[in-house]
Protein backbone atom coordinates (compact mmCIF):
# COMPACT_ATOMS: atom_id res chain seq x y z
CA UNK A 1 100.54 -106.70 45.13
CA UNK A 2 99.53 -104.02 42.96
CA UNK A 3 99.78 -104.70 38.98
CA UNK A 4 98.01 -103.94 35.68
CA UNK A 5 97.47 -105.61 32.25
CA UNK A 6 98.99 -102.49 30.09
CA UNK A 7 97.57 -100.88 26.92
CA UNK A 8 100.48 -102.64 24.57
CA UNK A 9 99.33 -105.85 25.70
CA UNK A 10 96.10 -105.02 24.56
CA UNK A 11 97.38 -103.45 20.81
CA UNK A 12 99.64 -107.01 20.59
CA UNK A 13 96.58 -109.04 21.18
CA UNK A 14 94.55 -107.46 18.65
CA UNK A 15 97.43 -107.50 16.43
CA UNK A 16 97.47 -111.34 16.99
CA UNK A 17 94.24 -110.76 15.98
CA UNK A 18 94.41 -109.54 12.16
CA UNK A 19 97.70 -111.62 11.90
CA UNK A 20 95.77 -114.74 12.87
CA UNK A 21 93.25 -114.40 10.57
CA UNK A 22 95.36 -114.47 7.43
CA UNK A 23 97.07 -117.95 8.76
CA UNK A 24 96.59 -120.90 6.08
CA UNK A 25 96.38 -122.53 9.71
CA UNK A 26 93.11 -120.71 10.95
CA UNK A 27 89.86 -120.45 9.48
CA UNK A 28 87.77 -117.69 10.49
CA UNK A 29 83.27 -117.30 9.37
CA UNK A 30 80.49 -114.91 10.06
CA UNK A 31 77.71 -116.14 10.67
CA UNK A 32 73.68 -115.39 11.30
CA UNK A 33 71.08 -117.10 12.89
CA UNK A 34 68.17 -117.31 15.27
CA UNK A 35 65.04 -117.08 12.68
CA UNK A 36 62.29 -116.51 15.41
CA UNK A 37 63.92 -114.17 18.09
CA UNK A 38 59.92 -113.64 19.26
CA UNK A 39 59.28 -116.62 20.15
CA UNK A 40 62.29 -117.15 22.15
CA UNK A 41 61.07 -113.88 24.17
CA UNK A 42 58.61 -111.50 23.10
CA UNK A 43 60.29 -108.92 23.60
CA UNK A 44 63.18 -109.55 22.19
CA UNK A 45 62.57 -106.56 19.15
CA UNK A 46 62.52 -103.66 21.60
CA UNK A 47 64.71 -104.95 24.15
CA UNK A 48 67.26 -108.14 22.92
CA UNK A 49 68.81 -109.70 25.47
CA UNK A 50 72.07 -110.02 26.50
CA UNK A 51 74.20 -112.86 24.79
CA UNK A 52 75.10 -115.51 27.70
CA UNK A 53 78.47 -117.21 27.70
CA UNK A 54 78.94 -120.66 28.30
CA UNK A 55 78.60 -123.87 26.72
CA UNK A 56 75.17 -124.22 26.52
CA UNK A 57 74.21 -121.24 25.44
CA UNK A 58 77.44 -121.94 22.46
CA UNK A 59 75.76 -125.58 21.91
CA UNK A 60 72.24 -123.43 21.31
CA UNK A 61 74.06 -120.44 18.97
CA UNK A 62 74.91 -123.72 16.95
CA UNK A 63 71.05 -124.97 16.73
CA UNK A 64 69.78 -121.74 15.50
CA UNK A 65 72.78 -120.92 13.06
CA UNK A 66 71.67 -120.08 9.11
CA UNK A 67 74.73 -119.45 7.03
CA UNK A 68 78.18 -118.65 7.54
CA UNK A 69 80.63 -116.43 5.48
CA UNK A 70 84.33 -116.74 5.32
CA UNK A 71 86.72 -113.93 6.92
CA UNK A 72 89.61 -113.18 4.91
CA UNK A 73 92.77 -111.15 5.35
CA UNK A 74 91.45 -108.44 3.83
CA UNK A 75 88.26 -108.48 5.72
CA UNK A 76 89.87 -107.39 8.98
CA UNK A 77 92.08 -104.55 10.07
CA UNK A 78 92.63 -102.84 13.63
CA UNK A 79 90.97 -99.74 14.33
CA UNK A 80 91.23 -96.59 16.46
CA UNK A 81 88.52 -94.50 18.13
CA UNK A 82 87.27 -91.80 15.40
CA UNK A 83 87.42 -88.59 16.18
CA UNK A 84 86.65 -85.94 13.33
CA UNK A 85 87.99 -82.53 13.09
CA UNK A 86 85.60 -80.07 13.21
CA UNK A 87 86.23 -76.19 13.46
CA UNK A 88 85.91 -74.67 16.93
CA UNK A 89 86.77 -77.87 18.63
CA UNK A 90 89.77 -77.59 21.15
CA UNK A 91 91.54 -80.91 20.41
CA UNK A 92 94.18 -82.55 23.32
CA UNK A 93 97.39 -82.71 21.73
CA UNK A 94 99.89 -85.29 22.14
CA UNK A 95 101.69 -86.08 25.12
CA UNK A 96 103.64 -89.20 26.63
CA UNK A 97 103.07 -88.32 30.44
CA UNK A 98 99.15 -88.48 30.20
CA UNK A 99 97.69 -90.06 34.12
CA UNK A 100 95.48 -89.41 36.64
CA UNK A 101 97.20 -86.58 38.29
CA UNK A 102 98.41 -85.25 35.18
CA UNK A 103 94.94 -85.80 32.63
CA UNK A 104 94.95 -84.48 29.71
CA UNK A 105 93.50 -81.15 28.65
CA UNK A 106 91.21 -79.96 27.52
CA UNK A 107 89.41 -83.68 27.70
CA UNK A 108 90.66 -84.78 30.96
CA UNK A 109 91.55 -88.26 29.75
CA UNK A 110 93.62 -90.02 32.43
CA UNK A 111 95.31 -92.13 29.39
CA UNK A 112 96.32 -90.79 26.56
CA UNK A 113 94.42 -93.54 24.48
CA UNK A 114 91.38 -91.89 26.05
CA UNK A 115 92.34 -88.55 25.00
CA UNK A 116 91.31 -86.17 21.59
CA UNK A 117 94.43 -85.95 20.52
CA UNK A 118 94.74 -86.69 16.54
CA UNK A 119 92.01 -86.38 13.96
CA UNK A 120 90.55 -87.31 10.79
CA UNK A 121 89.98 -84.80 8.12
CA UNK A 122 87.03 -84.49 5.23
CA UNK A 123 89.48 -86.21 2.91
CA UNK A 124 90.15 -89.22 5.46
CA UNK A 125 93.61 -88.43 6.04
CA UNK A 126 94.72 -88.61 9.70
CA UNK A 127 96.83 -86.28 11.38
CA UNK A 128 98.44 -86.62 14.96
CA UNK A 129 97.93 -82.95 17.39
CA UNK A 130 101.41 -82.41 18.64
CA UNK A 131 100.67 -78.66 19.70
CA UNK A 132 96.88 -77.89 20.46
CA UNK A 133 97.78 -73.96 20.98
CA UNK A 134 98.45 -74.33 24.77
CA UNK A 135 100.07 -71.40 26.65
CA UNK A 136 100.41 -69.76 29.75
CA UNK A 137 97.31 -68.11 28.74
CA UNK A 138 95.61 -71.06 27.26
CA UNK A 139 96.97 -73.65 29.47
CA UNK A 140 94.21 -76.16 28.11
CA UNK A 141 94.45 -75.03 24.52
CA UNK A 142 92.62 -73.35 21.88
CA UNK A 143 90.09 -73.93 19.31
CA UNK A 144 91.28 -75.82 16.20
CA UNK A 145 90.32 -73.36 13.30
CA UNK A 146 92.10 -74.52 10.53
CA UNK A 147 91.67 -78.15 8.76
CA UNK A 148 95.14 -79.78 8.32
CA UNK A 149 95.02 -81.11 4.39
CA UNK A 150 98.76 -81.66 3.90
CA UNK A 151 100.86 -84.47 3.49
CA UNK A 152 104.39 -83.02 4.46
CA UNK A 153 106.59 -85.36 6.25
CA UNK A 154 107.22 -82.88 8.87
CA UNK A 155 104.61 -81.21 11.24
CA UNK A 156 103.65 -77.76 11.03
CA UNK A 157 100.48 -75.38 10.97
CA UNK A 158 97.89 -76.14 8.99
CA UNK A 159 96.52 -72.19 8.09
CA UNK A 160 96.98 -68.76 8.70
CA UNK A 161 94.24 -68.35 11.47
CA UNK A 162 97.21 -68.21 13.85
CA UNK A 163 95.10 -71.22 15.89
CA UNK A 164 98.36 -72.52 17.31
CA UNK A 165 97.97 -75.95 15.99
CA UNK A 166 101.21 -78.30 15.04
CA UNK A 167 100.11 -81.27 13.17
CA UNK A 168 102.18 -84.21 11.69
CA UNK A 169 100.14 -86.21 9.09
CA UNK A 170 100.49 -89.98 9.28
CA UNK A 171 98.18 -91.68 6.53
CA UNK A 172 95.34 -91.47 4.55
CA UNK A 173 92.40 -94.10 4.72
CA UNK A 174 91.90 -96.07 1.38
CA UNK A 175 88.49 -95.64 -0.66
CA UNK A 176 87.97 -99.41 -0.17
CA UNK A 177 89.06 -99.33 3.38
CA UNK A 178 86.42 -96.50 4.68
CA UNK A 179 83.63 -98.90 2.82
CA UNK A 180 84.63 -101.97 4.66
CA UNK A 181 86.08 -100.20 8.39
CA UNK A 182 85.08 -96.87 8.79
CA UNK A 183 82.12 -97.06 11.17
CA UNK A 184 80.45 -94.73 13.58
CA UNK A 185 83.01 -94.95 16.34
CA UNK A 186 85.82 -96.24 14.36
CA UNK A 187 88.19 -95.56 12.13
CA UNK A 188 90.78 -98.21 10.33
CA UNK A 189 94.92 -97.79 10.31
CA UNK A 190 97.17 -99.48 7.69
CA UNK A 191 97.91 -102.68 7.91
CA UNK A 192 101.96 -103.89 8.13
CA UNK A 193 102.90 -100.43 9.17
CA UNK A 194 106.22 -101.34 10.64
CA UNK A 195 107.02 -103.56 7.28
CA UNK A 196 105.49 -102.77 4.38
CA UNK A 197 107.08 -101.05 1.43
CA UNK A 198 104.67 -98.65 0.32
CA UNK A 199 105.75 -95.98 -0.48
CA UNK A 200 103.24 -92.87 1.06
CA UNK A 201 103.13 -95.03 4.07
CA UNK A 202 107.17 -95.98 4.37
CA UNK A 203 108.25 -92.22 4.08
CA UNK A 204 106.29 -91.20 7.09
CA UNK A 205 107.34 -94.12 8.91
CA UNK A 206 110.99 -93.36 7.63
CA UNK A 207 110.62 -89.82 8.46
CA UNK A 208 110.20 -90.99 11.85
CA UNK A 209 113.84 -91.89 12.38
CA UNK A 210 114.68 -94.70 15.16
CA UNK A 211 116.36 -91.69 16.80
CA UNK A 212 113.19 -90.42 18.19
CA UNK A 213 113.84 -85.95 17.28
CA UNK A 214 112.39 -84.28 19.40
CA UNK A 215 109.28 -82.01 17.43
CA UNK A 216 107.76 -79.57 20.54
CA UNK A 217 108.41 -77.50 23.25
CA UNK A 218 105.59 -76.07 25.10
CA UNK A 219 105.92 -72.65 27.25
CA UNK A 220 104.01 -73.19 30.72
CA UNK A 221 105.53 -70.02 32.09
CA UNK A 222 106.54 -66.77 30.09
CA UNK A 223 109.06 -65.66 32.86
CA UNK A 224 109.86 -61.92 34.13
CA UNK A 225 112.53 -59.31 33.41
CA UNK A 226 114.22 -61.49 30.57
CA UNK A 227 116.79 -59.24 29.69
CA UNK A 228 117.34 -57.22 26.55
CA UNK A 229 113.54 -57.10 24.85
CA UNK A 230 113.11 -58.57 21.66
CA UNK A 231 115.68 -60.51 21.24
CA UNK A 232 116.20 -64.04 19.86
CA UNK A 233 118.30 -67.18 21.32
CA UNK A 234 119.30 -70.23 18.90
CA UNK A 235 121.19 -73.00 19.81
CA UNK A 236 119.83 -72.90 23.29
CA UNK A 237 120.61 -76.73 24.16
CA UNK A 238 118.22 -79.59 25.74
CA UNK A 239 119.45 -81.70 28.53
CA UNK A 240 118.62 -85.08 29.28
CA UNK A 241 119.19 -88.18 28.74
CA UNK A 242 119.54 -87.86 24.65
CA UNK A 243 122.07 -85.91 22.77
CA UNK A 244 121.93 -83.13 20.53
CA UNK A 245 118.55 -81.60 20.76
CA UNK A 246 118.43 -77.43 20.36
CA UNK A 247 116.05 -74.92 20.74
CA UNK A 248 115.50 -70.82 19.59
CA UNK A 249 113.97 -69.06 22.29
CA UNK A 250 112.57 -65.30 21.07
CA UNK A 251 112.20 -62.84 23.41
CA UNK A 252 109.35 -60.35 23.23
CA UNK A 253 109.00 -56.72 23.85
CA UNK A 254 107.46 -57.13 27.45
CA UNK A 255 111.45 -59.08 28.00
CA UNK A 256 109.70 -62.61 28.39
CA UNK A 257 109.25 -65.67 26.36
CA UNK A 258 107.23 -65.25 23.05
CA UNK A 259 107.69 -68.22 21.29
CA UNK A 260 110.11 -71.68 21.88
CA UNK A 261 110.67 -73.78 18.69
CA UNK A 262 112.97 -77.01 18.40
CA UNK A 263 115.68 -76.00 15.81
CA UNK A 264 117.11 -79.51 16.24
CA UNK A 265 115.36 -82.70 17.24
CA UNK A 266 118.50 -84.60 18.83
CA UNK A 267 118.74 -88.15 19.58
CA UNK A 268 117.31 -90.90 22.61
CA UNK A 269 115.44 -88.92 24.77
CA UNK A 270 113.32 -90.06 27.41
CA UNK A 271 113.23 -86.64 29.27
CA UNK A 272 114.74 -83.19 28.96
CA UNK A 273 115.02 -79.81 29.94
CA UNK A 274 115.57 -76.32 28.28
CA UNK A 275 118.87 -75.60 29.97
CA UNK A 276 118.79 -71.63 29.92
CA UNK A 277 122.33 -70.88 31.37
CA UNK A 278 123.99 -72.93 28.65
CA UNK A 279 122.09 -71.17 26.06
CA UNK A 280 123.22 -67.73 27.87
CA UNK A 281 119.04 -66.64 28.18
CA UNK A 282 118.88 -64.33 31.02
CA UNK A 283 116.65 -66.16 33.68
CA UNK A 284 115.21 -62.33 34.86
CA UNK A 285 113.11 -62.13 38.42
CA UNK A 286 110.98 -65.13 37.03
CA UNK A 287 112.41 -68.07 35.19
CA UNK A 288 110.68 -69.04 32.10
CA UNK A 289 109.01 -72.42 32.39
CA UNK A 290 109.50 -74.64 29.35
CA UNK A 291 107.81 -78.13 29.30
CA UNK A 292 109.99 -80.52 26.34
CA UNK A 293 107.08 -82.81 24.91
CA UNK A 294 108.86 -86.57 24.78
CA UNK A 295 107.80 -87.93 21.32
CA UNK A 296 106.80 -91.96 21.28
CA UNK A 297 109.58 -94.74 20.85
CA UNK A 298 111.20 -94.14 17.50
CA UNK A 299 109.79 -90.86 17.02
CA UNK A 300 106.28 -89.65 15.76
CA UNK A 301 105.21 -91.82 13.01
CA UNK A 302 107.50 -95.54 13.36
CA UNK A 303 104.67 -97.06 14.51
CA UNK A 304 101.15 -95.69 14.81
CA UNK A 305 99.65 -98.51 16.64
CA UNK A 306 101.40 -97.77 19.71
CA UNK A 307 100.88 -94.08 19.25
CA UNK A 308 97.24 -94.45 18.65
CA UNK A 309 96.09 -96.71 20.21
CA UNK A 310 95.15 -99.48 17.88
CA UNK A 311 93.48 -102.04 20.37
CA UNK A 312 90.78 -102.91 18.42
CA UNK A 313 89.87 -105.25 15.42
CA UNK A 314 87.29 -104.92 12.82
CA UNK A 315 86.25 -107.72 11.21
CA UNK A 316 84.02 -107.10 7.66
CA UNK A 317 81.36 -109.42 6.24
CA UNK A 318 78.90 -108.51 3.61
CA UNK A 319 75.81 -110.82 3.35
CA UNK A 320 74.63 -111.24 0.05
CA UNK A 321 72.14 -113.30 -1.75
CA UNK A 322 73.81 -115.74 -4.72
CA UNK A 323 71.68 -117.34 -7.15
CA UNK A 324 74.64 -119.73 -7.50
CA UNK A 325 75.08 -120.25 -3.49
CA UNK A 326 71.47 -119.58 -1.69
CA UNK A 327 73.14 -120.70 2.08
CA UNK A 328 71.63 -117.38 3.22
CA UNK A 329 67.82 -117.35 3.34
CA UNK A 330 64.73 -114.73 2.50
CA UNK A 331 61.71 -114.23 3.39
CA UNK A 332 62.45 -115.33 7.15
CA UNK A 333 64.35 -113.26 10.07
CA UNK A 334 67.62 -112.63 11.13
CA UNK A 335 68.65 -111.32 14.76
CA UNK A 336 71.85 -113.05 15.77
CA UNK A 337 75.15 -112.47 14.12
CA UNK A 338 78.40 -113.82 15.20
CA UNK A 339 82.35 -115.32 14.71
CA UNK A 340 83.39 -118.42 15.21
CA UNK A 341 87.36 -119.87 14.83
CA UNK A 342 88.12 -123.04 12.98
CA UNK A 343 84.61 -124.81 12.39
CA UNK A 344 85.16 -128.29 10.60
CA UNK A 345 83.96 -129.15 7.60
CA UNK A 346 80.82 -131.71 8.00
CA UNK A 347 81.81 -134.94 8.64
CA UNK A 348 85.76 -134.21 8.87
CA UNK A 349 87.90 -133.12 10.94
CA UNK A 350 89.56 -130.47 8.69
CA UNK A 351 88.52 -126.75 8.88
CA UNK A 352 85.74 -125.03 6.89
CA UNK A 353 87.01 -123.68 3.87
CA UNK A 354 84.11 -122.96 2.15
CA UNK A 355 83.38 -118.92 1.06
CA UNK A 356 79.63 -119.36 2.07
CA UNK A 357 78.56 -122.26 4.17
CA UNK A 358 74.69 -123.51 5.09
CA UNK A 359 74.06 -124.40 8.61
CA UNK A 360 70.64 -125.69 7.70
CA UNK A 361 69.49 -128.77 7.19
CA UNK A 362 67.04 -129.19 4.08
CA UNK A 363 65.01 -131.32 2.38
CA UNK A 364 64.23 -131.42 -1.84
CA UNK A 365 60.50 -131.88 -1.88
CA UNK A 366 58.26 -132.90 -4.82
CA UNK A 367 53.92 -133.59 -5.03
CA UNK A 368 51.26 -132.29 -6.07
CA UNK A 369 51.11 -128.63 -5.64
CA UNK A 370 54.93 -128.74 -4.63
CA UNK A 371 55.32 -125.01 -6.60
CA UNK A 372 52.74 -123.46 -4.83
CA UNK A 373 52.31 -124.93 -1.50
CA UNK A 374 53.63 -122.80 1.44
CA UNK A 375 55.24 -123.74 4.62
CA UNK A 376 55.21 -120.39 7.71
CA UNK A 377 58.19 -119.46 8.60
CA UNK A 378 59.50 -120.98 12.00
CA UNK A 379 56.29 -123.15 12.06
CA UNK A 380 56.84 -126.64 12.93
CA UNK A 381 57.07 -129.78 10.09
CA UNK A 382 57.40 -133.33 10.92
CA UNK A 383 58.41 -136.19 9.64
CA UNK A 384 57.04 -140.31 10.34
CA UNK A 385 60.33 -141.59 10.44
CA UNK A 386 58.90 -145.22 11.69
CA UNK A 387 56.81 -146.65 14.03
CA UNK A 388 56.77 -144.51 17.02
CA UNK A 389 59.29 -142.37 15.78
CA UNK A 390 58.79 -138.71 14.32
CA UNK A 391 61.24 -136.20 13.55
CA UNK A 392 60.28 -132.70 14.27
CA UNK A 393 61.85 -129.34 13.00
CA UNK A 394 61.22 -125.93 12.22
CA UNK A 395 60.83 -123.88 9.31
CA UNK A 396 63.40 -121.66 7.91
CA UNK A 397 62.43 -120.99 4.09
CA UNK A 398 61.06 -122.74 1.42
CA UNK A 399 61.60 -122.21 -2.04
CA UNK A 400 58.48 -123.26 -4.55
CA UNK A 401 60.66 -122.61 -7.58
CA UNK A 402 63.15 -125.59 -6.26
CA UNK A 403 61.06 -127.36 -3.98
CA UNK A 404 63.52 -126.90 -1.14
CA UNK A 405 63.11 -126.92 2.61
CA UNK A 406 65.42 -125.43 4.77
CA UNK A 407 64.60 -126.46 8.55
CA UNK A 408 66.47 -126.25 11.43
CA UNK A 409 66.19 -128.49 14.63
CA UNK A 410 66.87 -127.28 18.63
CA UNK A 411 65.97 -128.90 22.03
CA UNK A 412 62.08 -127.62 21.64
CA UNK A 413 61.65 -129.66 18.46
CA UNK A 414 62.89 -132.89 21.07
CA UNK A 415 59.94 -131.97 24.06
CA UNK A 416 62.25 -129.73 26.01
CA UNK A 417 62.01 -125.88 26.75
CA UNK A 418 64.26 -123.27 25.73
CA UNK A 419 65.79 -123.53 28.79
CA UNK A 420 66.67 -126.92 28.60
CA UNK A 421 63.93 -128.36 31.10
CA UNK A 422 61.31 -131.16 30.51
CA UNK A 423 58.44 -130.38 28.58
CA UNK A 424 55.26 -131.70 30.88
CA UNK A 425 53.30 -132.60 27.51
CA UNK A 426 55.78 -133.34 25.01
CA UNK A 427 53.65 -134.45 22.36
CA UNK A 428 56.56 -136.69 20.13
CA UNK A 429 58.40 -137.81 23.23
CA UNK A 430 62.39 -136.53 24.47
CA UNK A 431 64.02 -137.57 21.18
CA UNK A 432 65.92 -135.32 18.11
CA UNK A 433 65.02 -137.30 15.15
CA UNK A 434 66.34 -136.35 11.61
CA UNK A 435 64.40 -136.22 8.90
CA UNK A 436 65.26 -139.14 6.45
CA UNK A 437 64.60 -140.75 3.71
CA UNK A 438 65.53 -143.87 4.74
CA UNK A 439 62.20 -144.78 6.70
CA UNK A 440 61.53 -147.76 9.12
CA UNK A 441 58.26 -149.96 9.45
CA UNK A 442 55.68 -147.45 9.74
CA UNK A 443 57.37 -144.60 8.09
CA UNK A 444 56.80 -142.09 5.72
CA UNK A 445 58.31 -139.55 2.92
CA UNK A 446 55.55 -137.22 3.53
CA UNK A 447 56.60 -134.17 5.60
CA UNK A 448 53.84 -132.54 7.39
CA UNK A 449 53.32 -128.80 7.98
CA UNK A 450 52.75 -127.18 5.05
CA UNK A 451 49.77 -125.91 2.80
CA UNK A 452 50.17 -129.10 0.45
CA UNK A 453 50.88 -132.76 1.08
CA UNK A 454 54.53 -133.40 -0.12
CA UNK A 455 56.54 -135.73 0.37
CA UNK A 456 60.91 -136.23 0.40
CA UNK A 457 61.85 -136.35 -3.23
CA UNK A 458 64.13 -139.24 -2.93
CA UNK A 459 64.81 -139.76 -6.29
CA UNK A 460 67.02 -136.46 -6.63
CA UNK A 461 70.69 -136.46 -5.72
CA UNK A 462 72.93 -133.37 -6.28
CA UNK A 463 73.52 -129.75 -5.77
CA UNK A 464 71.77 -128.30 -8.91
CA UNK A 465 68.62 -129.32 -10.32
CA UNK A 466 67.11 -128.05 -13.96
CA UNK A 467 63.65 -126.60 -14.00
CA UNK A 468 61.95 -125.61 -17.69
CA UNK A 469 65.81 -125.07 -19.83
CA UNK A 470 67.11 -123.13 -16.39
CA UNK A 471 70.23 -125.00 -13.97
CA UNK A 472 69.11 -123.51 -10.03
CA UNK A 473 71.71 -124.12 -7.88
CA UNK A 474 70.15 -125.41 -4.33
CA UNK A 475 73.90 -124.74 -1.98
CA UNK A 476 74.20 -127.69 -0.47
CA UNK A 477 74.52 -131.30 -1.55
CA UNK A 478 71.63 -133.60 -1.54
CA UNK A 479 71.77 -137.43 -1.03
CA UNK A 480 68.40 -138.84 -2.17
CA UNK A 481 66.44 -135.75 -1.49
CA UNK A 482 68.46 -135.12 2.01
CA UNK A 483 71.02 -132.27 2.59
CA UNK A 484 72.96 -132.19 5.40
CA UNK A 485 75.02 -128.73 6.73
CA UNK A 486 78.10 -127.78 5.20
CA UNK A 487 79.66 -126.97 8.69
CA UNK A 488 80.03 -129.83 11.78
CA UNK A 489 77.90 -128.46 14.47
CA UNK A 490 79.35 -127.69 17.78
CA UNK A 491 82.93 -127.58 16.50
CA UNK A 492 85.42 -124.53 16.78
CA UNK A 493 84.91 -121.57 19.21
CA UNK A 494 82.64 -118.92 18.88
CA UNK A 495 84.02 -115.70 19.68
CA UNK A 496 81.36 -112.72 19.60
CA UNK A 497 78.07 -113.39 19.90
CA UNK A 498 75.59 -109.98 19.11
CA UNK A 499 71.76 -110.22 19.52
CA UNK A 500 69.90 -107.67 17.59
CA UNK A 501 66.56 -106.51 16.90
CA UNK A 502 65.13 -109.20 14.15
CA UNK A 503 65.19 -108.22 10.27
CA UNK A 504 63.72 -109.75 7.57
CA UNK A 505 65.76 -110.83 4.43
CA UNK A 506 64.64 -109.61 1.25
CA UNK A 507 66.07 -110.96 -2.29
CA UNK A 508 66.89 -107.63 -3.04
CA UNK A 509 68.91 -106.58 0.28
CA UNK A 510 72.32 -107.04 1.11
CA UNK A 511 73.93 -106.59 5.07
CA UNK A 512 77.10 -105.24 6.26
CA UNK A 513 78.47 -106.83 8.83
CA UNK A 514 80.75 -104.93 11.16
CA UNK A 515 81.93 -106.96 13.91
CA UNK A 516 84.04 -105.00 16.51
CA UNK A 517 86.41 -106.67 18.73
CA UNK A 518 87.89 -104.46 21.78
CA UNK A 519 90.84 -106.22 23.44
């Protein structure tokens, strides 16, 4: 039994997509992670490996997580391939009848989604090719020489080079819009198109009319003998299954078809023919050939995601660093970002709601030396949490202005391998102690690892601390020197998972984040 998942199913589900994320009932993050990509696999720089999917891999995206940033409505839109118009470039043009033994030319999509058929311009406004200068003579086209720039409601030409070209301009992307979702392969549409009331966006969907007019007729054959030469036939009627449509037929000197034009677009069609007898245009030795172009449901224009193509979701985060909220570390590496749907808060079971969330744990240290003692990045630090008991984690910053220690904890800090197997020398035993401050028999404050003996400042309880006259804010809240993440581990679904080539954060850096979902 033969069957396909279509193309609209696709453009719904990303529209889901966007829709979903502005729900009070979801609650969508970025995040980053993974702080020592090389020692997970050395060669993970020139060659990262491909992201695994299943549970344990999820339960180990979790360990390694940093910081997460909120998604918004505005930090998502669906996208469209990007296609640029550039001079000399012989662009497909629009049809509905696009398949395998009917591609489209000059590209030779098979679909039309697949096919070059509208473009951006230098001013990022996007037009749709209804005519790409075909003819019997050019039956794949011609090169696009003139740049369409207007913003008429109906198509036409876009110069005077005589190209051929019939565009119908649909939108123009937003300044904000080509910062956040115009990327190297993609390109953003509006968002709402079907509903919204503005205005440059609701008079070309208007313009559209539900009816559906009919906007080109391409010639595929001149004809022969066509009667009296030069000569031009209006009203010359379309048959199908709509009503009203009309064309003018003109008649060159050589008595065959010079040029077809729709003189009106009718109603409801689904197919149609030039009918020539009705029109009274001589049919000569050769019949002319006409082929009537079937515009999308509702006409060109009532609803771009279906004539596009919008299958795709972009979803923007920008990393920055916040003096205010320091969830997302320096000085260490990045080379893992991802999404995840509906993490809980820590310690509830209500969503995250947080704008920037730590997925560290860290510790507020104090000693002798605390300001200038240094802890390596991804190096180990342990803790003598009683007697026989040590806690084990690894670095991810420390800051000697604050004295804080962000750390993070995965199956090799509890004597297993990366891969989940038994360490043969495990030298703290197959256990995943926290570091604490509230030590057994045996125990200790002191956290071992770094250039300086210091020890859990247990005395401190808070989220800000005051250092010479100046209030540092430390992102997370500490209980007797002790923060615990702002996210519950292991909770929600992560959706998109990218491994990249490691970079290191500097305070003076900022990331865009441009995740790309294809449905």
């Amino acid at each position: 039994m033969a069957a396909i998942i279509t193309d609209q199913l696709r453009i719904l589900n990303a529209k889901d997509f966007v829709a979903s994320i502005a729900s009070t009932s979801n609650s969508f993050y970025s995040f980053v992670g993974l702080p020592n990509p090389t020692d997970v696999d050395t060669s993970w720089d020139s060659s990262p490996p491909d992201p695994r999917d299943n549970f344990d891999e999820e339960n180990n995206y979790w360990d390694t997580m940093i910081a997460l940033k909120k998604i918004d409505a505005e930090d998502v839109k669906q996208v469209i391939r990007k296609i640029t118009w550039q001079s000399g470039i012989t662009y497909d043009m629009y049809r509905a009848d696009v398949k395998a033994t009917s591609p489209s030319q000059p590209s030779n999509a098979i679909t039309l989604y697949e096919a070059n058929y509208y473009v951006m311009n230098s001013d990022y406004r996007v037009y749709i090719c209804l005519q790409n200068g075909s003819n019997p003579e050019n039956p794949s086209g011609r090169a696009s020489l003139d740049e369409p720039t207007f913003t008429d409601l109906e198509p036409r030409e876009a110069g005077t080079s005589g190209d051929g070209y019939v565009w119908k301009y649909l939108y123009t992307i937003k300044p904000g819009d080509i910062v956040k979702f115009d990327s190297t392969n993609f390109m953003p549409v509006p968002k709402n198109w079907t509903t919204t009331t503005e205005s440059n966006i609701s008079a070309v969907r208007n313009n559209a009319d539900t009816s559906g007019q009919l906007k080109i007729v391409k010639i595929t054959n001149r004809g022969v003998g066509l009667g009296t030469a030069n000569r031009i036939y209006t009203q010359v009627p379309i048959q199908g299954d709509g009503n009203g449509a009309e064309c003018t037929i003109a008649i060159n000197n050589n008595s065959n078809v010079e040029s077809v034009t729709i003189s009106r677009g009718g109603s409801g069609y689904t197919f149609g023919t030039v009918d020539l007898v009705a029109g009274n245009v001589p049919t000569g030795t050769t019949a002319p050939v006409f082929d009537v172009i079937i515009p999308p449901q509702g006409g060109h224009g009532a609803d771009i995601y279906r004539e596009l193509g919008a299958r795709n979701a972009l979803i923007y985060s920008r990393i920055e660093n916040d003096t205010e909220n320091p969830d997302f570390i320096t000085g260490n590496e990045i080379a893992r970002v991802g999404l995840v749907q509906n993490p809980k808060a820590y310690n509830t079971s209500s969503n995250l709601l947080l704008d920037k969330a730590a997925a560290t744990y860290a510790l507020k240290l104090t000693g002798a030396g605390y300001s200038s003692a240094t802890f390596t990045a991804d190096a180990f630090i342990t803790q003598t949490v009683g007697l026989g008991s040590t806690a084990v984690g690894r670095v991810v910053s420390y800051d000697q202005t604050t004295g804080v220690l962000k750390y993070w904890q995965d199956r090799s800090t509890a004597g297993f391998n990366t891969d989940g197997s038994k360490n043969t020398t495990p030298e703290y035993g197959f256990r995943m102690n926290r570091f604490t401050p509230n030590i057994t028999d045996g125990g200790s404050f002191n956290i071992i690892g770094g250039s300086a003996t210091l020890a859990i400042q247990t005395s401190f309880t808070g989220v800000s601390t005051e250092i010479n006259s100046r209030t540092y804010y430390l992102g997370q809240s500490f209980t007797e020197g002790a923060a615990q993440p702002e996210v519950e581990k292991y909770t929600g679904n992560i959706i998109y998972v990218d491994n990249r080539p490691s970079i290191t954060r500097s305070s003076s850096q900022k990331e865009d984040i441009k995740i790309i979902l294809q449905f």
